[in-house]
PDB file of N, CA and C in Angstrom:
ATOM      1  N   UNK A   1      59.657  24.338  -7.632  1.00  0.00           N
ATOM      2  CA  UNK A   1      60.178  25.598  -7.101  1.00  0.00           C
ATOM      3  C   UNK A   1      59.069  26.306  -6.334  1.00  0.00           C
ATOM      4  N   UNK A   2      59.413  26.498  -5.184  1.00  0.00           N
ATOM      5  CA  UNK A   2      58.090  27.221  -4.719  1.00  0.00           C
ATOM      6  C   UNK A   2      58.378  28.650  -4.332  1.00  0.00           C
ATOM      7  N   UNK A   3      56.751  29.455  -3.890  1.00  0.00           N
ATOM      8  CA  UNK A   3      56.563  30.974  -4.403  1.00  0.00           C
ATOM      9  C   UNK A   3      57.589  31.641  -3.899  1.00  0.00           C
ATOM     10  N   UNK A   4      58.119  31.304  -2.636  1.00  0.00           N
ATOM     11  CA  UNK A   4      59.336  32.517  -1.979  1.00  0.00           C
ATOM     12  C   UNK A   4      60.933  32.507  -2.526  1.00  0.00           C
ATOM     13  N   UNK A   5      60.874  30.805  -3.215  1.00  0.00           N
ATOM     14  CA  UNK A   5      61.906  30.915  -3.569  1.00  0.00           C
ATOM     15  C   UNK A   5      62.101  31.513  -5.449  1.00  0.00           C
ATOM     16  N   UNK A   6      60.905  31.527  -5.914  1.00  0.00           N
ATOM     17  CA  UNK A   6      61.048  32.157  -7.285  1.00  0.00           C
ATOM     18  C   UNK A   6      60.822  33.955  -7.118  1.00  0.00           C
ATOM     19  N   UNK A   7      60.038  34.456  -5.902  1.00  0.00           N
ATOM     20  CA  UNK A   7      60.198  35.924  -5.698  1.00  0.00           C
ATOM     21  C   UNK A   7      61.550  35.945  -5.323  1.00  0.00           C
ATOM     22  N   UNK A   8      62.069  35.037  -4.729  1.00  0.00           N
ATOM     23  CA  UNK A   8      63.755  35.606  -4.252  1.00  0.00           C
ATOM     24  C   UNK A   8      64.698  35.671  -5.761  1.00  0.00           C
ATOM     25  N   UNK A   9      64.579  34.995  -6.729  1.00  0.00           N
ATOM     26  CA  UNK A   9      65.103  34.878  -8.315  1.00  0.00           C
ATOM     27  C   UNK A   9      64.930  35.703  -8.918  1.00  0.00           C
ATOM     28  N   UNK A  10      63.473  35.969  -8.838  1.00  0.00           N
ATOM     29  CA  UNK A  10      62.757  37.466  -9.215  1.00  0.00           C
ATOM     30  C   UNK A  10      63.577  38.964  -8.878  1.00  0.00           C
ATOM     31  N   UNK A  11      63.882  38.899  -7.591  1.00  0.00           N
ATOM     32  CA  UNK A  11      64.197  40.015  -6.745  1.00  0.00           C
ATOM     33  C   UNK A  11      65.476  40.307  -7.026  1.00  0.00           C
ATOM     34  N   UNK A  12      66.121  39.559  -7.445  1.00  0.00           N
ATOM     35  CA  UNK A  12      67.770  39.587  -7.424  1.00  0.00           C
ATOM     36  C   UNK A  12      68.024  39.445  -8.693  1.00  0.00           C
ATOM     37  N   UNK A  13      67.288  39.330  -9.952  1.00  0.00           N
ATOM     38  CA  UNK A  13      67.448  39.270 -11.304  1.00  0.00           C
ATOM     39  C   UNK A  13      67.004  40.779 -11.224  1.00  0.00           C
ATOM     40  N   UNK A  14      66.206  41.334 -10.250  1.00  0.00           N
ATOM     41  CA  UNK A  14      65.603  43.328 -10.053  1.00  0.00           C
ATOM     42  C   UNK A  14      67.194  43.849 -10.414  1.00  0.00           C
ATOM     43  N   UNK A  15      67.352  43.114  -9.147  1.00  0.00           N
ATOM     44  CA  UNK A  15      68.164  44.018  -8.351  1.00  0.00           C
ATOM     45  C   UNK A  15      69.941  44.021  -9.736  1.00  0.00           C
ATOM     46  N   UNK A  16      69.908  42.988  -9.931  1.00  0.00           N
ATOM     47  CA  UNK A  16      70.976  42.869 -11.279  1.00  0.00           C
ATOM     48  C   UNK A  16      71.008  43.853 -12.051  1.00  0.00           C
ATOM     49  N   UNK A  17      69.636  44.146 -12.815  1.00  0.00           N
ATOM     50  CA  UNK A  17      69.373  44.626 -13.612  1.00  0.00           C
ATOM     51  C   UNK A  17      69.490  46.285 -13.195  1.00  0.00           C
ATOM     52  N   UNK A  18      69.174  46.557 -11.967  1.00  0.00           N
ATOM     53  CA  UNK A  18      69.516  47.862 -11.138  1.00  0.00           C
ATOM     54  C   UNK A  18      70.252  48.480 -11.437  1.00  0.00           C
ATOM     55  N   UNK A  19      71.369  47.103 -11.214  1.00  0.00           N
ATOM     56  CA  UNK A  19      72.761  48.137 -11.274  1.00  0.00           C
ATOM     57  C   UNK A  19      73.377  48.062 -12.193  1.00  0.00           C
ATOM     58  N   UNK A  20      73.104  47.142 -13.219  1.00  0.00           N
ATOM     59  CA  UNK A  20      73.806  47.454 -14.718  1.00  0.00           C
ATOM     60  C   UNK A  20      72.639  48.935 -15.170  1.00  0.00           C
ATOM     61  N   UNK A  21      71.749  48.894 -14.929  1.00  0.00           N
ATOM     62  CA  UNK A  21      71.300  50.551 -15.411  1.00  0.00           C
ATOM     63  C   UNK A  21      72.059  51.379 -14.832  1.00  0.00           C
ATOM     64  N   UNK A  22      72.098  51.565 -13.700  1.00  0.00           N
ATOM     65  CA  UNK A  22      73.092  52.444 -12.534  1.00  0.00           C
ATOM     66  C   UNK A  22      74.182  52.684 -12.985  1.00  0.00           C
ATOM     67  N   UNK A  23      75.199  51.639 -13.124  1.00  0.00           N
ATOM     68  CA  UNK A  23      76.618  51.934 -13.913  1.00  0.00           C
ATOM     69  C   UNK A  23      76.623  51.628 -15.034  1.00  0.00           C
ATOM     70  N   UNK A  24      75.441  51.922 -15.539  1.00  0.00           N
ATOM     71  CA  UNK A  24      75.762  51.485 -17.718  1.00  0.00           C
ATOM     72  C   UNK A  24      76.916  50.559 -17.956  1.00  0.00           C
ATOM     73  N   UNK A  25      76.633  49.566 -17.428  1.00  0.00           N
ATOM     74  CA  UNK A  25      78.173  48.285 -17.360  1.00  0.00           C
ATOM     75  C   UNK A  25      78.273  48.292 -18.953  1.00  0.00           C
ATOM     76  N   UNK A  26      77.309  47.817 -19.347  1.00  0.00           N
ATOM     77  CA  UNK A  26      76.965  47.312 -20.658  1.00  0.00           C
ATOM     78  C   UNK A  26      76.378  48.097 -21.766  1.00  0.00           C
ATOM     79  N   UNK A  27      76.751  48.033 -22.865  1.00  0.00           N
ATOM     80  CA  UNK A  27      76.263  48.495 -24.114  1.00  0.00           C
ATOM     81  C   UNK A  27      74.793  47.585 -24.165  1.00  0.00           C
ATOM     82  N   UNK A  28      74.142  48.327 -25.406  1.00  0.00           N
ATOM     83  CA  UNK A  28      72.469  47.954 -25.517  1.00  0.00           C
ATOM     84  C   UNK A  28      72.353  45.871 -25.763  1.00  0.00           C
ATOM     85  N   UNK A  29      73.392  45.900 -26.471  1.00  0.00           N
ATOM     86  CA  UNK A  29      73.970  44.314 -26.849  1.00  0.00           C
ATOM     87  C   UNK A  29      74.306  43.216 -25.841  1.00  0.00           C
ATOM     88  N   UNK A  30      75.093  43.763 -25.168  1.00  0.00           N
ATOM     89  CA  UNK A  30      75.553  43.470 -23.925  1.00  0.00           C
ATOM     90  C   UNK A  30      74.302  42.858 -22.987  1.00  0.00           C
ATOM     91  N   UNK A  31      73.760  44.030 -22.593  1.00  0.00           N
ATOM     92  CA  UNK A  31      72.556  44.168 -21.637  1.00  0.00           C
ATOM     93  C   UNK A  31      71.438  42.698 -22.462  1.00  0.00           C
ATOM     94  N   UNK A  32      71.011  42.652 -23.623  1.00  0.00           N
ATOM     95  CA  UNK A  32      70.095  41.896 -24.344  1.00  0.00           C
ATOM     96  C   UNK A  32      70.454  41.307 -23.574  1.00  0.00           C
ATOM     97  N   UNK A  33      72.075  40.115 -24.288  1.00  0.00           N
ATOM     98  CA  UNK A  33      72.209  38.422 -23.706  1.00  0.00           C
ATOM     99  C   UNK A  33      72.573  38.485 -22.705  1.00  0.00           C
ATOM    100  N   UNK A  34      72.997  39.801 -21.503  1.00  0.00           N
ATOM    101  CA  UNK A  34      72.318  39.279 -20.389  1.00  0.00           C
ATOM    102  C   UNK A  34      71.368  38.978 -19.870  1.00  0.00           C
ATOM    103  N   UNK A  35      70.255  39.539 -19.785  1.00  0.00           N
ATOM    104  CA  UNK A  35      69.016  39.427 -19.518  1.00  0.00           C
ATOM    105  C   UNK A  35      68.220  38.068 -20.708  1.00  0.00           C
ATOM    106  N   UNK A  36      68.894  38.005 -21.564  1.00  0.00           N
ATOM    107  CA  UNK A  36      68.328  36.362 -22.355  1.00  0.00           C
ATOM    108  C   UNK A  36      68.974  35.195 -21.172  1.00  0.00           C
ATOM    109  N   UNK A  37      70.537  35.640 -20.636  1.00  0.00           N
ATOM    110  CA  UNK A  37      71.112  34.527 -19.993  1.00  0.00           C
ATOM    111  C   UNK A  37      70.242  34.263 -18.992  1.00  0.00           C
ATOM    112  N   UNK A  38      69.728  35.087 -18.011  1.00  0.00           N
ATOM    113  CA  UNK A  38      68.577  34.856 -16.759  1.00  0.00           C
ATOM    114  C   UNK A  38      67.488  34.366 -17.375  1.00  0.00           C
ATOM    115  N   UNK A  39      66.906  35.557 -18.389  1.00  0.00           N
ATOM    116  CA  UNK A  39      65.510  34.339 -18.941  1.00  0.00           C
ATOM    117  C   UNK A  39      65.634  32.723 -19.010  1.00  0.00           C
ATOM    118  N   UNK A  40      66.483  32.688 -19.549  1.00  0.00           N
ATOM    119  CA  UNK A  40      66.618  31.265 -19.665  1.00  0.00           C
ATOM    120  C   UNK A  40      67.201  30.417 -18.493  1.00  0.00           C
ATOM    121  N   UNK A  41      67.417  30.677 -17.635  1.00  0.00           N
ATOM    122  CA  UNK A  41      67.765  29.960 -16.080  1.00  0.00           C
ATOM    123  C   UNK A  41      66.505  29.331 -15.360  1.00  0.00           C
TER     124      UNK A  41
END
């Protein structure tokens, strides 16, 4: 995997995370195994 394409994974796992803060999609639970589901990608 090279550097521009893991800042672009980076950037858009940001930007995910943005907007579930933005519209509180998710409860505190919720939010975890999402952000476990990307970790682990």
């Amino acid at each position: 995997m090279g550097r521009a394409t893991l800042e672009k994974e980076i950037l858009s796992c940001l930007q995910i995370n943005k907007m579930i803060i933005d519209n509180s999609l998710f409860d505190k639970e919720q939010l975890k195994q999402a952000l476990a589901e990307v970790l682990v990608k």
